[in-house]
Protein backbone atom coordinates (compact mmCIF):
# COMPACT_ATOMS: atom_id res chain seq x y z
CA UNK A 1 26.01 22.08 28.82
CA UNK A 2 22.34 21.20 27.69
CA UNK A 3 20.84 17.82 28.31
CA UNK A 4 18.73 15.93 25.34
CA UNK A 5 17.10 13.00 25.25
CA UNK A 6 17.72 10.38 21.97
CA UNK A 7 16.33 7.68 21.00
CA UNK A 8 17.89 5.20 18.88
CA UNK A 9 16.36 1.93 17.10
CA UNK A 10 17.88 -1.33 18.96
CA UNK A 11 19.28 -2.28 15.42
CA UNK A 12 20.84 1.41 14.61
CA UNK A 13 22.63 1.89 17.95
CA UNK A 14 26.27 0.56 17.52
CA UNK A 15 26.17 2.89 14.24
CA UNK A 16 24.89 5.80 16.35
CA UNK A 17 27.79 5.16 18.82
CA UNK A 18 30.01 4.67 16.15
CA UNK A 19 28.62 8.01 14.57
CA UNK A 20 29.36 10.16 18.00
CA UNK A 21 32.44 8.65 18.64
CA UNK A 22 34.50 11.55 16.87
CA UNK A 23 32.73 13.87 19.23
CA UNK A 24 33.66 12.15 22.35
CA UNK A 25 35.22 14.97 23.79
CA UNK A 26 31.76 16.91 23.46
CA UNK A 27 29.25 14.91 24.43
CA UNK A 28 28.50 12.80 27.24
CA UNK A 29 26.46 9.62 27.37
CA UNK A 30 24.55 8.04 30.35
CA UNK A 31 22.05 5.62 31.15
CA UNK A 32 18.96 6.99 32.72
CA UNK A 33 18.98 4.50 36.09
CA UNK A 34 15.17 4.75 36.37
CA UNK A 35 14.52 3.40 32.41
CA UNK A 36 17.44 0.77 33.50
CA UNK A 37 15.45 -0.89 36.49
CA UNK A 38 12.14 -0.41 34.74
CA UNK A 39 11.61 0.11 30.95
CA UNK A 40 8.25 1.75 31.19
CA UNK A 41 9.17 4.00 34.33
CA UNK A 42 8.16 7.36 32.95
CA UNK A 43 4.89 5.75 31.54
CA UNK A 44 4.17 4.18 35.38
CA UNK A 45 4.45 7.53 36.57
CA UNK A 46 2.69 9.84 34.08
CA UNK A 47 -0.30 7.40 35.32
CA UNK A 48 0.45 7.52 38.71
CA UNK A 49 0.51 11.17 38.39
CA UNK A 50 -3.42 11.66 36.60
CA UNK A 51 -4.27 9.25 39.59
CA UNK A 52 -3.16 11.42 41.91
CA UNK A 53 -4.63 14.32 40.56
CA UNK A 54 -7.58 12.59 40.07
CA UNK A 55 -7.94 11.67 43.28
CA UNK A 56 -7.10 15.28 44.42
CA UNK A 57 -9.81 17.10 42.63
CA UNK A 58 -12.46 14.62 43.84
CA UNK A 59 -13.01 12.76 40.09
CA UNK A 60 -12.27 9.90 41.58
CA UNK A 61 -13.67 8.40 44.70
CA UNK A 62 -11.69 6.91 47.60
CA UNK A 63 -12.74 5.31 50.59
CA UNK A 64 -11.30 4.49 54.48
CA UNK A 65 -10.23 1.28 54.51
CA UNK A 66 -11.11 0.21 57.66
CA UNK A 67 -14.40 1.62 57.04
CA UNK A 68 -14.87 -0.65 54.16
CA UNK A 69 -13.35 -3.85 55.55
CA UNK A 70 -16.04 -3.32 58.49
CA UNK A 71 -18.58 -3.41 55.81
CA UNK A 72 -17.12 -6.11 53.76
CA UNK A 73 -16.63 -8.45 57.31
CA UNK A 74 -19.82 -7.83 58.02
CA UNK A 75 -20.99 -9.06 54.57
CA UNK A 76 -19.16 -12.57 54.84
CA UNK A 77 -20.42 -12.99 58.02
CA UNK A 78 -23.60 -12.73 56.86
């Protein structure tokens, strides 16, 4: 069995599952639980994902915290 993806308009859906229904027997439907609990999961992580990279291949800079709470302490104090 092969696994798609479909998306359906809000307003076109109960026609969709009304279209599909006469294939029950050949298809099966699920919710994907990460889209359920967060609507813009696979967006979250595609960015999550060029940060890391980003991070990994030295494009973008990252510091020790403690370092930089020293500095910043220091600062206020001053």
């Amino acid at each position: 069995m092969q696994t798609l993806t479909v998306k359906v308009q809000d307003n076109f859906v109960q026609d969709f599952l009304t279209i599909i229904e006469h294939y029950k027997d050949k298809i099966h439907l699920a919710k994907d639980a990460n889209l359920e609990y967060d609507p813009y999961f696979y967006e979250r992580q595609k960015d999550l994902q060029q940060t890391i990279d980003a991070i990994e291949n030295a494009k973008m800079p990252t510091h020790d915290f403690n370092t930089s709470m020293d500095d910043l302490i220091a600062e206020l104090e001053d």
